[in-house]
Protein backbone atom coordinates (compact mmCIF):
# COMPACT_ATOMS: atom_id res chain seq x y z
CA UNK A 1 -59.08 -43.62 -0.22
CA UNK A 2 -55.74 -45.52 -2.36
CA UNK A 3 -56.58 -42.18 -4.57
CA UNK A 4 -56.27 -39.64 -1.63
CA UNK A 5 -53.08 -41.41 -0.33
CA UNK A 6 -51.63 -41.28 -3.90
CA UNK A 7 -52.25 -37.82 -4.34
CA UNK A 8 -50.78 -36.67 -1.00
CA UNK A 9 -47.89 -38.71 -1.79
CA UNK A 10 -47.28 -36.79 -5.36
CA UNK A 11 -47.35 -33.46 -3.27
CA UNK A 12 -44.84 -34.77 -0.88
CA UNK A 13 -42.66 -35.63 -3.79
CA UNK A 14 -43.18 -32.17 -5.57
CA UNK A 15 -42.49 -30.40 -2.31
CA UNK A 16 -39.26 -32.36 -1.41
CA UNK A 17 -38.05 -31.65 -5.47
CA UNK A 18 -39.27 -28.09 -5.04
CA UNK A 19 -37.03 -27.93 -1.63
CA UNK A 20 -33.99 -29.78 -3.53
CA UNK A 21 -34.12 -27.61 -6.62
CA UNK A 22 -34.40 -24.56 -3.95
CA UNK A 23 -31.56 -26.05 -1.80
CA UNK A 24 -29.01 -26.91 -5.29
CA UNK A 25 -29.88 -23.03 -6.59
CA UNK A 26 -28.91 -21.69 -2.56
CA UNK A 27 -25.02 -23.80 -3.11
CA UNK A 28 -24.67 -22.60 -6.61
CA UNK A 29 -25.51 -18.61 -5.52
CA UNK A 30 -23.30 -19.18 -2.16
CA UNK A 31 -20.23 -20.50 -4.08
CA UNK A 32 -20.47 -17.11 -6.76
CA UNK A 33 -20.69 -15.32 -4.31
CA UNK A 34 -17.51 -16.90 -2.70
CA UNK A 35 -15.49 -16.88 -5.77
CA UNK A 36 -16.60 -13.32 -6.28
CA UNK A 37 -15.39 -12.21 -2.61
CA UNK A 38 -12.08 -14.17 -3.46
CA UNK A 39 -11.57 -12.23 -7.00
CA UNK A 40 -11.95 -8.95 -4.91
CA UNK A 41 -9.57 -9.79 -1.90
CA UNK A 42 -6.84 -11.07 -4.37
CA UNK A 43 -7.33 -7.54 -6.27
CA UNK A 44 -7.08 -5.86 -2.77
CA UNK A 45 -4.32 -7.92 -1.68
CA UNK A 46 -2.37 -7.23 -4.95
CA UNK A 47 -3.21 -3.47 -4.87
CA UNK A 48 -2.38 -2.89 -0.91
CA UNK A 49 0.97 -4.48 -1.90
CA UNK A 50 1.80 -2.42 -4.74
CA UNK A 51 0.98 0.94 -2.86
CA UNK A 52 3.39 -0.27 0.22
CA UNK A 53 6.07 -0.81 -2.34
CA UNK A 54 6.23 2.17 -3.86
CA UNK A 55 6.06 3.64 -0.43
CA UNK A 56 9.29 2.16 1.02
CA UNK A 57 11.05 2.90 -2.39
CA UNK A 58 9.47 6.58 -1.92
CA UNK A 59 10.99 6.45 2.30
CA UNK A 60 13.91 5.13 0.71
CA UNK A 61 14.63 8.07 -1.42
CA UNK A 62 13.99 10.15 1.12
CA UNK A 63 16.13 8.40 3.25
CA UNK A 64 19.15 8.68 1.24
CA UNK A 65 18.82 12.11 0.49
CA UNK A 66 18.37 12.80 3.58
CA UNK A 67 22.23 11.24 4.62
CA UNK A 68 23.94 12.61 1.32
CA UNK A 69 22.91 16.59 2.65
CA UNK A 70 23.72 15.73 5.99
CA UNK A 71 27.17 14.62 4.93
CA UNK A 72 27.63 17.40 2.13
CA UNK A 73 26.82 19.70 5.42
CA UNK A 74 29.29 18.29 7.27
CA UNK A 75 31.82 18.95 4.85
CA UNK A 76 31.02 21.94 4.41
CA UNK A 77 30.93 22.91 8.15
CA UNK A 78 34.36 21.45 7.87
CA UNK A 79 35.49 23.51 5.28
CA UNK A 80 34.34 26.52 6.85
CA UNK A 81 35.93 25.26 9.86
CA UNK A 82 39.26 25.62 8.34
CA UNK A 83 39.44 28.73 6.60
CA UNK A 84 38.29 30.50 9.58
CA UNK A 85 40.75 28.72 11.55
CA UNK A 86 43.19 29.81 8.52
CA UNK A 87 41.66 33.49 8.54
CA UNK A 88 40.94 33.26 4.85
CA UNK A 89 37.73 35.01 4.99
CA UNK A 90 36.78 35.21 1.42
CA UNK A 91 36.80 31.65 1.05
CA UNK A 92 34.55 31.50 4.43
CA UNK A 93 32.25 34.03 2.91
CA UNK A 94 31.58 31.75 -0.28
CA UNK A 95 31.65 28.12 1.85
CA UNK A 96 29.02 29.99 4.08
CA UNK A 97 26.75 30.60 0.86
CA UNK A 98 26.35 26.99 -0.19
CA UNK A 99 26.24 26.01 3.68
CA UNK A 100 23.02 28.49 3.06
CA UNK A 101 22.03 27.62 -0.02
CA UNK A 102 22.14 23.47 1.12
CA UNK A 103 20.08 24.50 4.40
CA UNK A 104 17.23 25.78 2.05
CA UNK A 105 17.04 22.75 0.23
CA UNK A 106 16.89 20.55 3.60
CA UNK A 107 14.31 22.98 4.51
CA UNK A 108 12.22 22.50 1.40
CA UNK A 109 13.01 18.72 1.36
């Protein structure tokens, strides 16, 4: 009988080291796999932030081009403004051609 209890004893033991050992190697995969999820969303993070950088400096551009031809426009609807007002109609005839030639590049832009 001592021998029986002994015995069932030694399994209990081997099953509750089995479970720890089973339990330690669960932690261990779980934080990997943590650390690896971290590595990736840093990466992300770091990557999301570049692209919306070069974005806004890309808006930016775009922007400001944007304003300069609107302003070289106005000058030159001013321009053409005042030779016709003057009656100088060559000089209208060559302002119109760049007020042309700037409204194809707004229309490409």
């Amino acid at each position: 009988m001592k021998k029986l209890q002994d015995n069932q004893e030694a399994r209990i033991r081997s099953v509750q080291s089995s479970y720890d050992e089973q339990l330690q190697t669960i932690h261990e995969t779980r934080r990997k796999i943590n650390a690896a999820l971290d590595t990736i969303e840093q990466k992300t993070l770091n990557e999301m932030k570049d692209t919306l950088t070069k974005l806004q400096a890309s808006s930016k551009s775009d922007v400001d081009k944007c304003i300069r031809l609107q302003d070289e426009m106005k000058h030159l609807r001013d321009a053409i403004q005042d030779i016709s007002d003057k009656s100088k109609l060559e000089l209208s005839f060559i302002a119109n051609r760049k007020v042309r030639r700037k409204n194809k590049s707004l229309k490409s832009f």
